[in-house]
C-alpha atoms as a PDB file:
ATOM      1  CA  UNK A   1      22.332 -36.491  -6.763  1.00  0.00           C
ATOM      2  CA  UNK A   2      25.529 -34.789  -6.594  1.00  0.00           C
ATOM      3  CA  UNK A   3      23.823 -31.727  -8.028  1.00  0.00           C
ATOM      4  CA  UNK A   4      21.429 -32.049  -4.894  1.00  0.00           C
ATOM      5  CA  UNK A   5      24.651 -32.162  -2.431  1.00  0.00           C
ATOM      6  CA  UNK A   6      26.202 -29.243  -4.335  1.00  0.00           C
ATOM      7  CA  UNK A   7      23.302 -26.834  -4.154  1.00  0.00           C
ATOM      8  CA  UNK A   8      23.182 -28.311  -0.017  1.00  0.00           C
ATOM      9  CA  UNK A   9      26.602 -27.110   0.649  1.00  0.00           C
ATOM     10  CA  UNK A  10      26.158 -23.853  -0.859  1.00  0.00           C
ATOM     11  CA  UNK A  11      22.909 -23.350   1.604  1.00  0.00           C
ATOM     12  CA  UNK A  12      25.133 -24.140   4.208  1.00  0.00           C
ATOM     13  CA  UNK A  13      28.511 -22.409   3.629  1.00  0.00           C
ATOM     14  CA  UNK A  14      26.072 -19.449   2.823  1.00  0.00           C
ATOM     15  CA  UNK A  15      24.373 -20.014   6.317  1.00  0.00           C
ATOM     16  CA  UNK A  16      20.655 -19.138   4.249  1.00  0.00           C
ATOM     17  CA  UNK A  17      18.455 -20.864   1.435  1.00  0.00           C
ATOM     18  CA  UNK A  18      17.211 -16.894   0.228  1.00  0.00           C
ATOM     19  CA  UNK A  19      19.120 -13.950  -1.766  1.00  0.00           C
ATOM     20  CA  UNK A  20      18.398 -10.706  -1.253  1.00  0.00           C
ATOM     21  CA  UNK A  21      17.446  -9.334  -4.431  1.00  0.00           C
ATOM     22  CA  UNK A  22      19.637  -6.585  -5.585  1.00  0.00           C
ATOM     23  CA  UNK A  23      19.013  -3.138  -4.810  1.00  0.00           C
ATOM     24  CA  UNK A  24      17.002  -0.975  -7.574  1.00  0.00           C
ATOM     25  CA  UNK A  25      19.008   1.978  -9.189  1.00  0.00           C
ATOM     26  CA  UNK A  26      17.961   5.021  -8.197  1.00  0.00           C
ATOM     27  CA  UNK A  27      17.466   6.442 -11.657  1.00  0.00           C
ATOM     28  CA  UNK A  28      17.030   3.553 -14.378  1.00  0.00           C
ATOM     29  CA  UNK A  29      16.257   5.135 -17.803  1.00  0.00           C
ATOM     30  CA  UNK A  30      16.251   1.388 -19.389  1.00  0.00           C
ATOM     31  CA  UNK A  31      12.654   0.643 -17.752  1.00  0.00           C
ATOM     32  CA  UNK A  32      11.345   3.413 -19.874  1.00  0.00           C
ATOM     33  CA  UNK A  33      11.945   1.567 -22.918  1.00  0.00           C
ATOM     34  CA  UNK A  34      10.263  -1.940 -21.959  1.00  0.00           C
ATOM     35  CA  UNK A  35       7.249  -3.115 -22.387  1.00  0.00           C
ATOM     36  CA  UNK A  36       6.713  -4.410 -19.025  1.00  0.00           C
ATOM     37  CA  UNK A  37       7.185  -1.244 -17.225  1.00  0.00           C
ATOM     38  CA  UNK A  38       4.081   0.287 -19.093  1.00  0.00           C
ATOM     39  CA  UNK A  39       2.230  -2.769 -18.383  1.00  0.00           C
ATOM     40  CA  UNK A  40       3.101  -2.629 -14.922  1.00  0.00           C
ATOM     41  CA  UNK A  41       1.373   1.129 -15.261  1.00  0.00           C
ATOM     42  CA  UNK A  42      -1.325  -0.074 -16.679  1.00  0.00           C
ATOM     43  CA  UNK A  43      -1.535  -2.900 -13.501  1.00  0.00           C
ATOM     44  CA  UNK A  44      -1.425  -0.383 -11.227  1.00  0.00           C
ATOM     45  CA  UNK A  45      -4.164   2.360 -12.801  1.00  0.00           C
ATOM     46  CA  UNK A  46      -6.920  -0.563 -13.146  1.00  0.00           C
ATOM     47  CA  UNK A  47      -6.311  -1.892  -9.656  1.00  0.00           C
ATOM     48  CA  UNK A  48      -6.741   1.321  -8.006  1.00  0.00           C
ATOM     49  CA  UNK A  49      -9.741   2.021 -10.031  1.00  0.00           C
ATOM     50  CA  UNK A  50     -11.341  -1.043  -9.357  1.00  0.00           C
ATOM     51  CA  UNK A  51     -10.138  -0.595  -5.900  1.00  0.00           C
ATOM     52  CA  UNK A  52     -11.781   3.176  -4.945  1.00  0.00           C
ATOM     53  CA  UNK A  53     -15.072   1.890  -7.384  1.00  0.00           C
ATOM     54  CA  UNK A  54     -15.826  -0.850  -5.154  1.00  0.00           C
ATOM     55  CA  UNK A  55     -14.859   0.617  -1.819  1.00  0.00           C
ATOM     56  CA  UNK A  56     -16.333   3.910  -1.919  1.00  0.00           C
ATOM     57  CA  UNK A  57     -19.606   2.314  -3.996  1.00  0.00           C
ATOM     58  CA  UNK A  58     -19.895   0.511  -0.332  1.00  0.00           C
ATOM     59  CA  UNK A  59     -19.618   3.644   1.986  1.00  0.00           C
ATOM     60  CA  UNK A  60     -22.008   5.560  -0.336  1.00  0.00           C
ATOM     61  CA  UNK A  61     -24.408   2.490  -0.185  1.00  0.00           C
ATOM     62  CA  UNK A  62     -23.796   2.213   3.851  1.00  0.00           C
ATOM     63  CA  UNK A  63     -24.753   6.329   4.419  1.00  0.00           C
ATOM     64  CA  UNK A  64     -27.489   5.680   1.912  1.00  0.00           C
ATOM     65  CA  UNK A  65     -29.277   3.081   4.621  1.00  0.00           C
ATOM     66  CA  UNK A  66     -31.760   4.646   6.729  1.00  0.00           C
ATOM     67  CA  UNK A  67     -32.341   1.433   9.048  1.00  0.00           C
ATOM     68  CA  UNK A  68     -29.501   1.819  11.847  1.00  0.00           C
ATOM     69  CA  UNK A  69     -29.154  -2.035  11.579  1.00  0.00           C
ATOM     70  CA  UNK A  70     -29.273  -2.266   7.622  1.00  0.00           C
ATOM     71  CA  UNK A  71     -26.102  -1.904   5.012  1.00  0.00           C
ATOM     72  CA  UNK A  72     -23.138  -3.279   5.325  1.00  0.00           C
ATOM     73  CA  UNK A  73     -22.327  -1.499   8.671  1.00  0.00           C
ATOM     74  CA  UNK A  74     -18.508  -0.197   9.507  1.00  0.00           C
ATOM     75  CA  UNK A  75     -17.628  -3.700   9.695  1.00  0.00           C
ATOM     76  CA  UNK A  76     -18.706  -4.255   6.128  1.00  0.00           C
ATOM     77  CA  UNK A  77     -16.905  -0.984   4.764  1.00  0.00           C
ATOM     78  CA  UNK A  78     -13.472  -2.633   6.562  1.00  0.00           C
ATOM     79  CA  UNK A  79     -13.881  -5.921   5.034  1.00  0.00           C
ATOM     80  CA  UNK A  80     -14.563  -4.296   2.051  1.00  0.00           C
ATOM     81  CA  UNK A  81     -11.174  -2.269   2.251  1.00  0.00           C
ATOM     82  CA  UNK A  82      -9.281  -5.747   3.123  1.00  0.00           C
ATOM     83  CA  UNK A  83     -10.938  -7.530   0.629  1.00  0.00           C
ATOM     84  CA  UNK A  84     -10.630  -5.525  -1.965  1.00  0.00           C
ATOM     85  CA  UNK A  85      -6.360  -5.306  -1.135  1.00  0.00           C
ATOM     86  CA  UNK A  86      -6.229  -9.159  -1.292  1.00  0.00           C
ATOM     87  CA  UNK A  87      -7.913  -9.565  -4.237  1.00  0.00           C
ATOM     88  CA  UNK A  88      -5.959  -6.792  -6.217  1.00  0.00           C
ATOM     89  CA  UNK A  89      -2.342  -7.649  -4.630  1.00  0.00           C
ATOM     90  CA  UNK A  90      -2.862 -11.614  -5.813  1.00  0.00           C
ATOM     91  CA  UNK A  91      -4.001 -10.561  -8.884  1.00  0.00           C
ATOM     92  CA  UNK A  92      -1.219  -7.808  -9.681  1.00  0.00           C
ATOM     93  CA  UNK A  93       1.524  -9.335  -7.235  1.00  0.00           C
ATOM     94  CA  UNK A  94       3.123 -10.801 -10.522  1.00  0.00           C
ATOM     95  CA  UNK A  95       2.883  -7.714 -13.004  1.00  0.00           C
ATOM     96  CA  UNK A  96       3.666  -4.591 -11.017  1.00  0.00           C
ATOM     97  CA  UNK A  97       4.336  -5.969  -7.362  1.00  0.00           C
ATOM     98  CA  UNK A  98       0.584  -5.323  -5.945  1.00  0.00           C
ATOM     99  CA  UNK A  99       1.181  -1.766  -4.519  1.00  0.00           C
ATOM    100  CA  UNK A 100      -2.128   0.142  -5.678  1.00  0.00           C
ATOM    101  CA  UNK A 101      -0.913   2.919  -2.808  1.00  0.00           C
ATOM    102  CA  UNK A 102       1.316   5.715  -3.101  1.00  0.00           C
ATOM    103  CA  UNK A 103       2.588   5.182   0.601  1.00  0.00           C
ATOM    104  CA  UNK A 104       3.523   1.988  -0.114  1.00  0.00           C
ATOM    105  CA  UNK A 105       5.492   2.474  -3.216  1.00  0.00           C
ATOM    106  CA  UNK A 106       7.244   5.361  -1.408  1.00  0.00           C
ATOM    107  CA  UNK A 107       8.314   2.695   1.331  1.00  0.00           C
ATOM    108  CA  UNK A 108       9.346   0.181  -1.028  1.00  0.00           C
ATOM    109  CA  UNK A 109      11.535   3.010  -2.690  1.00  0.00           C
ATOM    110  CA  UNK A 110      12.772   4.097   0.439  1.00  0.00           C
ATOM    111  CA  UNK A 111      14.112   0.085   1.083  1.00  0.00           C
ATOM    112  CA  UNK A 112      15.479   0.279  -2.693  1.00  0.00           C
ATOM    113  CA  UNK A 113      12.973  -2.235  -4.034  1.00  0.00           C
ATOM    114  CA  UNK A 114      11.893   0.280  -6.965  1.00  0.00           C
ATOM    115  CA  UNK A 115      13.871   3.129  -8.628  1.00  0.00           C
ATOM    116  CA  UNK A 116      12.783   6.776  -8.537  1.00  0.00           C
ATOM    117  CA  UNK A 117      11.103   6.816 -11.914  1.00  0.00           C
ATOM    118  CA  UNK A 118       9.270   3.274 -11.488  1.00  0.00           C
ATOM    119  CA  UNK A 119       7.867   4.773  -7.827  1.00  0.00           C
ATOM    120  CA  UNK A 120       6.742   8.300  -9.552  1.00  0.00           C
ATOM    121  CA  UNK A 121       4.940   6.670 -12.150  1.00  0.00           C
ATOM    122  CA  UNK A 122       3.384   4.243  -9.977  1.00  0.00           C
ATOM    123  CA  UNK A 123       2.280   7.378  -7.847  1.00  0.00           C
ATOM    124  CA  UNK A 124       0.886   8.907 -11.095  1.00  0.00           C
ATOM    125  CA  UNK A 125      -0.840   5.841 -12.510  1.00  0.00           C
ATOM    126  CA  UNK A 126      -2.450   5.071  -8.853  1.00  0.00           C
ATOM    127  CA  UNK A 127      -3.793   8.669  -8.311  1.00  0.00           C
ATOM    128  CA  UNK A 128      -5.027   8.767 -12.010  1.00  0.00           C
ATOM    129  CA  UNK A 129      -7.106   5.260 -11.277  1.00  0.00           C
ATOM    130  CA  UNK A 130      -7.998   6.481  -7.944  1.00  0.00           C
ATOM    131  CA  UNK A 131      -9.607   9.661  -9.400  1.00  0.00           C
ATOM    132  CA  UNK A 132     -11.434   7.533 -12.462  1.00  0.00           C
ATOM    133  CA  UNK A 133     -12.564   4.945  -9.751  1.00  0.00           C
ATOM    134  CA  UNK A 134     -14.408   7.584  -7.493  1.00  0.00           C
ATOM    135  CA  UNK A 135     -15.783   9.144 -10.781  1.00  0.00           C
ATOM    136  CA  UNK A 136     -17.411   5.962 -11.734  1.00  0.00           C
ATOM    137  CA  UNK A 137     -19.231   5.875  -8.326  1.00  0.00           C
ATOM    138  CA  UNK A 138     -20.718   9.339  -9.277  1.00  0.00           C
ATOM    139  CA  UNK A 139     -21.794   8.173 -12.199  1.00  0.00           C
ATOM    140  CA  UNK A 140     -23.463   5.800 -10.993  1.00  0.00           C
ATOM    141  CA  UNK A 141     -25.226   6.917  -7.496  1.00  0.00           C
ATOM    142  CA  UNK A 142     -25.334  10.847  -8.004  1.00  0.00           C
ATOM    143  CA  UNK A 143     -28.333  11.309  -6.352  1.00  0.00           C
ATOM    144  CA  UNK A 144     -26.437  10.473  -3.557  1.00  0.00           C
ATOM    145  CA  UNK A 145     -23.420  10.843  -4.136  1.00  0.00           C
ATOM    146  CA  UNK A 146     -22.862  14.756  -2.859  1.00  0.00           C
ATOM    147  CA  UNK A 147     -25.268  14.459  -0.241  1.00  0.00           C
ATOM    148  CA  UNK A 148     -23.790  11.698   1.032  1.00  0.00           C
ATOM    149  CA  UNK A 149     -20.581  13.076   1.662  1.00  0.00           C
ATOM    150  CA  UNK A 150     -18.406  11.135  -1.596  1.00  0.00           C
ATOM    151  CA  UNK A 151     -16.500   8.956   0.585  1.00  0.00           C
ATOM    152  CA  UNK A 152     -14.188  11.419   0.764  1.00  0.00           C
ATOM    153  CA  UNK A 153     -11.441  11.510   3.667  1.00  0.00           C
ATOM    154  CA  UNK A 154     -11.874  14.181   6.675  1.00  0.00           C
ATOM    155  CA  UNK A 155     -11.275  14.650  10.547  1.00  0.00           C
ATOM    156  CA  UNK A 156     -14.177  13.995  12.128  1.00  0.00           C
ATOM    157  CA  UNK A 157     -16.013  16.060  14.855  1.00  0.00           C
ATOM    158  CA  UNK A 158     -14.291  16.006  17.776  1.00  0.00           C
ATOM    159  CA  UNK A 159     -11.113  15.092  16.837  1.00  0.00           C
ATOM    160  CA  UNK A 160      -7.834  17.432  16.037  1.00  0.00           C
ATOM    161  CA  UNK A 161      -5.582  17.581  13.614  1.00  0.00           C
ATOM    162  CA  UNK A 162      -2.551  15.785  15.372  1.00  0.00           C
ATOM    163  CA  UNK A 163      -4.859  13.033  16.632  1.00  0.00           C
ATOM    164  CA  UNK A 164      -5.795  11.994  12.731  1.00  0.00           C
ATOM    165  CA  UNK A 165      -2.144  12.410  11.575  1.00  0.00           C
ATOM    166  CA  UNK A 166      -1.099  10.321  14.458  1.00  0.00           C
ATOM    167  CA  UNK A 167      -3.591   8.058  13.148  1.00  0.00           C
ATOM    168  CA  UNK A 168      -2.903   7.938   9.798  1.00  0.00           C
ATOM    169  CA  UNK A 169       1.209   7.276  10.480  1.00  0.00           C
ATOM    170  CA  UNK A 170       0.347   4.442  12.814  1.00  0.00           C
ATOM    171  CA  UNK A 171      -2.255   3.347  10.541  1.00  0.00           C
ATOM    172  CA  UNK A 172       0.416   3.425   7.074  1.00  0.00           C
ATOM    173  CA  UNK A 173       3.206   1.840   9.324  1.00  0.00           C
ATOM    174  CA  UNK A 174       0.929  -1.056  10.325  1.00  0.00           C
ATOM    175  CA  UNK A 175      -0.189  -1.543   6.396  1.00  0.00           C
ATOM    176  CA  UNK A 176       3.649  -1.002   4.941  1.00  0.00           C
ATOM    177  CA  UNK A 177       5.147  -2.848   7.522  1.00  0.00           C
ATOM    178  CA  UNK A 178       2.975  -6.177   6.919  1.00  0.00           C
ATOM    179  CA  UNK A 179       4.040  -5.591   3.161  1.00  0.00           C
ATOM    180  CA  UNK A 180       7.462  -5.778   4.301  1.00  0.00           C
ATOM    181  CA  UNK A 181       7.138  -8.796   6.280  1.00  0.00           C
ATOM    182  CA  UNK A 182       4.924 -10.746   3.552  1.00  0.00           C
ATOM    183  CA  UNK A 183       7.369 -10.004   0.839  1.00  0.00           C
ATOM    184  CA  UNK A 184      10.830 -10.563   3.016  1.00  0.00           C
ATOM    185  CA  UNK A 185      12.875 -12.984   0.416  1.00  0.00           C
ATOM    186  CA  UNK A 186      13.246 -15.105   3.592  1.00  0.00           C
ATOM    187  CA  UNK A 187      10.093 -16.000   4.227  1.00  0.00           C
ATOM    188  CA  UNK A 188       9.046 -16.538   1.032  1.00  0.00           C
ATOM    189  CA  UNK A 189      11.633 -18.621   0.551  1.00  0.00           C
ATOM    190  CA  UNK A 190      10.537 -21.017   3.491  1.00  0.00           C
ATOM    191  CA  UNK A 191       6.982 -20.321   2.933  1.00  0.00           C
ATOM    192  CA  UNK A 192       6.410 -20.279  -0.804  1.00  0.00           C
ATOM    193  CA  UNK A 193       4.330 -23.607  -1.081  1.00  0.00           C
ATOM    194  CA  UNK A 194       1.776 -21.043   0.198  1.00  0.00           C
ATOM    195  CA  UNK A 195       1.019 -18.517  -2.665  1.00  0.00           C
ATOM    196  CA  UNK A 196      -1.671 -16.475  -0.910  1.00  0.00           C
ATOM    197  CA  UNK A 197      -0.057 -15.840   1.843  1.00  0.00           C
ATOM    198  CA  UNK A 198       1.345 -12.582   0.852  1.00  0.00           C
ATOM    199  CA  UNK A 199      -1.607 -10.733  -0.098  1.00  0.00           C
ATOM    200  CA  UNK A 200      -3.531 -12.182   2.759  1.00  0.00           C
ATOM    201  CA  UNK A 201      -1.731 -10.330   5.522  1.00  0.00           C
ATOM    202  CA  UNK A 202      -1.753  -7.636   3.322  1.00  0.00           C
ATOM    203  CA  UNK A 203      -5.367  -7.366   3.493  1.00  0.00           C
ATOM    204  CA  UNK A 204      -6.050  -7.838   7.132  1.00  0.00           C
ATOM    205  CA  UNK A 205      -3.911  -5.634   7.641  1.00  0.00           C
ATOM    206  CA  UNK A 206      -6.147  -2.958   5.800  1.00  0.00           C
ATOM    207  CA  UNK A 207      -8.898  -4.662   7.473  1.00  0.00           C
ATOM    208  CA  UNK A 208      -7.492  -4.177  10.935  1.00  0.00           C
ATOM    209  CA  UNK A 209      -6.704  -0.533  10.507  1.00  0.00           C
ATOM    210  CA  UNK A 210      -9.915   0.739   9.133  1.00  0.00           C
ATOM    211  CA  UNK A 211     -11.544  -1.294  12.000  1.00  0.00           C
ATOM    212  CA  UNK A 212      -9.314   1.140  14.180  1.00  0.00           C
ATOM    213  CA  UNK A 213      -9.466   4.633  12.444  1.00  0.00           C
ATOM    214  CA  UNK A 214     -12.786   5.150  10.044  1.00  0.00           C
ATOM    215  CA  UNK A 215     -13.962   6.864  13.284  1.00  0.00           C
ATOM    216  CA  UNK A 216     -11.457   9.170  13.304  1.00  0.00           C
ATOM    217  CA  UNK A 217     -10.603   9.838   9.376  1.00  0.00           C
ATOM    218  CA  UNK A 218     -12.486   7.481   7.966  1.00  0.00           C
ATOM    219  CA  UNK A 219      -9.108   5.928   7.113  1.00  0.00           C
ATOM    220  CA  UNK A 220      -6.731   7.050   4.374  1.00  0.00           C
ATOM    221  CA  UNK A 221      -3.710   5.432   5.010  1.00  0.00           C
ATOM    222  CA  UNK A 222      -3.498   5.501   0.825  1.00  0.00           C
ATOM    223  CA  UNK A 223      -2.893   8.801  -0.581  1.00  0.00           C
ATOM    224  CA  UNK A 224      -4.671   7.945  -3.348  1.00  0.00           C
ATOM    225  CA  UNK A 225      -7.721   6.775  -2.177  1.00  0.00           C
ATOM    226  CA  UNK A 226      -7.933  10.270  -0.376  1.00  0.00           C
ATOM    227  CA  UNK A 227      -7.196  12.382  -3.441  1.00  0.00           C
ATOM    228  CA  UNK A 228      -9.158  10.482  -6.049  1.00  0.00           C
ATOM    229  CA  UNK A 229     -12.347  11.088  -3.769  1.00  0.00           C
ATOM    230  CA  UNK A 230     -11.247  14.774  -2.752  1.00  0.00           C
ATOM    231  CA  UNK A 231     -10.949  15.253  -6.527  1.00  0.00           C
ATOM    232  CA  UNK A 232     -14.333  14.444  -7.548  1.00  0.00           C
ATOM    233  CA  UNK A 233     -16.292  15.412  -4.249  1.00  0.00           C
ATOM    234  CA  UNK A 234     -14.581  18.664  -4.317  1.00  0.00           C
ATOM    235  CA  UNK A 235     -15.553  19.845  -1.060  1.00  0.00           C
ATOM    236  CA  UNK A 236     -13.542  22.710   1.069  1.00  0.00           C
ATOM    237  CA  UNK A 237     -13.034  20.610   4.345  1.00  0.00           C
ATOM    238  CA  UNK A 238     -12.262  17.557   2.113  1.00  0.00           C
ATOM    239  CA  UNK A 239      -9.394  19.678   0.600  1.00  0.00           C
ATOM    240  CA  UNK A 240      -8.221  21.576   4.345  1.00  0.00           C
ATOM    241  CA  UNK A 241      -7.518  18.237   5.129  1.00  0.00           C
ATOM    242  CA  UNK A 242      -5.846  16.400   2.436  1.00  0.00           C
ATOM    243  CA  UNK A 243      -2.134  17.318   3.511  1.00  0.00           C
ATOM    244  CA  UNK A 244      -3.256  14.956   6.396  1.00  0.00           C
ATOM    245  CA  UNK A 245      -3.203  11.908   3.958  1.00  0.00           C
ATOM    246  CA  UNK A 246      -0.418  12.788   2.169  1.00  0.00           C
ATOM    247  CA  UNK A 247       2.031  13.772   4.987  1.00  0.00           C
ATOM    248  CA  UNK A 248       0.821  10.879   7.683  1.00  0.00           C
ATOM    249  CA  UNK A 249       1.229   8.008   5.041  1.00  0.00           C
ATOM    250  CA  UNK A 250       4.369   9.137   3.885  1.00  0.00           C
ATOM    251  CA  UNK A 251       5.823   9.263   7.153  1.00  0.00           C
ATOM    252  CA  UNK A 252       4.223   6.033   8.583  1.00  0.00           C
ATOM    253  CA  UNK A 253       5.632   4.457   5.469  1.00  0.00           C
ATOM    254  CA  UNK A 254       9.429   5.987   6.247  1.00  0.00           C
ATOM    255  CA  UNK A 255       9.390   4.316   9.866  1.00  0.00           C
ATOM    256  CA  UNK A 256       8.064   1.380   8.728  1.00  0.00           C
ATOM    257  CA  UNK A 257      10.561   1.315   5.954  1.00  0.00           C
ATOM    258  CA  UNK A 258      13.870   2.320   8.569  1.00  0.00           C
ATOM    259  CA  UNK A 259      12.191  -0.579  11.278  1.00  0.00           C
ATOM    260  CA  UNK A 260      12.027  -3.304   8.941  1.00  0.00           C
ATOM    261  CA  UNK A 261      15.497  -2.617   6.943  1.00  0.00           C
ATOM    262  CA  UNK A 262      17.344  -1.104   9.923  1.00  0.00           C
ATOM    263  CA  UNK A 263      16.282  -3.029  12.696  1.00  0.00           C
ATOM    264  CA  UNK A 264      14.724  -6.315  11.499  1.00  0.00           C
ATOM    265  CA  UNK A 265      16.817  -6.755   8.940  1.00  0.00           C
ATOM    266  CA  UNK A 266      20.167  -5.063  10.401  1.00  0.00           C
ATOM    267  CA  UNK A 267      20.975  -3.468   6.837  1.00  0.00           C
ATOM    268  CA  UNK A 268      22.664  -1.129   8.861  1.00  0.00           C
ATOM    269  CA  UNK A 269      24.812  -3.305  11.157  1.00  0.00           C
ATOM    270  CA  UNK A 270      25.433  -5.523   7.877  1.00  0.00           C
ATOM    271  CA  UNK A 271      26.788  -2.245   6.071  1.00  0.00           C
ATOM    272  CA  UNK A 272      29.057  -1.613   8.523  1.00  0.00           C
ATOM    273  CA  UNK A 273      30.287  -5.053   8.708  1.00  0.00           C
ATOM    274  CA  UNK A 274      31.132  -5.235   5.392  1.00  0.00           C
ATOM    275  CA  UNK A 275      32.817  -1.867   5.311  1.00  0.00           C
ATOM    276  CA  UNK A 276      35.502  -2.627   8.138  1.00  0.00           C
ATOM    277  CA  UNK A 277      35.875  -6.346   6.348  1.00  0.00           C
ATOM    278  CA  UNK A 278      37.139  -4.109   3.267  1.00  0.00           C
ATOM    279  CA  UNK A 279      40.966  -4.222   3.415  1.00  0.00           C
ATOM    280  CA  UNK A 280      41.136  -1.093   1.039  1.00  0.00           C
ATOM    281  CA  UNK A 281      39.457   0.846   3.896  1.00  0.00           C
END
């Protein structure tokens, strides 16, 4: 009982019932030596494979159709973006944190939730699985595969180039700032009798945003996803584009980063604070 009061008047002289993790180092040489760091690799190189297999197996199988009202539809190829994300965030949440995108590692690096080497081999290990993903849906529908265009990420007819990089950044800041949000220590501290509820935003927001933009790009928003299928389609266009879905995730994932630590979360007005409460300044 008096343990119970104890831990009460801490929540209140503290004015919260969260912590704020610490920040990650920038360069941490340590993680290199555990165990847990290569199986968070690991994590990461099976989600996105299972991740590009499944998704891009469903917009071959969609083009493939010849009935305008058979397949899966566009509908079917965003709830098969969505669903995929929820499945392999809950699963992975606990191992490597769920990212399974380059442009969200690069935001949660950006926040100082990872260090630099943890967020570059993340970006290796996702692009690797991206790449074997897409090659397994070669393997297994080549006949169509090529024809078919490969599921491969490209501005479509009609559109320019600033219009899909417009795209893609709102696209990435929608998906990176929901990861924010579903992962902010305070709400999972007053919502964590609800264990899905992280990756399930998480996924609707994917959902949402291919709803929005497969006419225009046929949604990236995931460096990876767009270079694993550039890789093994190997088309010109596919390639003109690609700094498209490199540059417009990145930066969707920066402002979503500076919005939610800057502005939601005031890291900036705190950091100030506690730099003129400093007597030695």
């Amino acid at each position: 009982m008096s343990k119970e009061v104890s831990e009460e008047g801490q929540r209140h002289h503290h004015g919260k019932d969260y912590v704020d993790p610490p920040p990650a180092p920038l360069l941490d040489m340590a993680e290199l030596k555990l165990w847990s760091f290569y199986r968070a690799l690991i994590a990461e190189f099976i989600a996105t494979l299972l991740f590009l297999y499944v998704t891009v197996a469903t917009v071959i199988g969609h083009k493939k159709q010849t009935d305008p009202c058979g397949g899966v539809g566009l509908l079917g190829i965003a709830w098969a973006f969505g669903g995929m994300i929820f499945i392999l965030v809950y699963c992975t949440a606990g191992i490597s944190g769920g990212h399974i995108n380059p442009a969200v590692t690069f935001g949660l690096f950006l926040a100082r939730k990872v260090s630099l080497i943890r967020a570059v081999a993340y970006m290796v290990a996702q692009c690797l699985g991206a790449i074997c993903g897409v090659g397994l849906v070669k393997a297994f529908m080549k006949p169509y595969y090529n024809r078919l265009g490969g599921g491969a990420n490209e501005v479509a007819a009609g559109y320019s180039t600033g219009t899909a990089l417009g795209a893609e950044i709102i696209g990435t800041f929608v998906l990176v700032y929901t990861v924010f949000s579903a992962t902010d220590p305070k709400r999972s501290a007053r919502d964590s009798h609800v264990p899905v509820l992280a990756p399930l935003p998480i996924g609707f927001a994917v959902f949402m945003v291919h709803l929005a933009t497969i006419p225009i790009t046929g949604t990236g928003i995931n460096p990876a996803r767009s270079f694993g299928a550039t890789v093994i389609y190997n088309n010109g266009k596919a390639w003109d584009d690609q700094w498209i879905f490199w540059v417009g995730p990145f930066v969707g994932a920066l402002a979503a980063a500076a919005y939610h630590q800057y502005i939601l979360r005031a890291a900036a007005i705190k950091a100030l604070g506690s730099f003129r409460s400093n007597p030695t300044n």
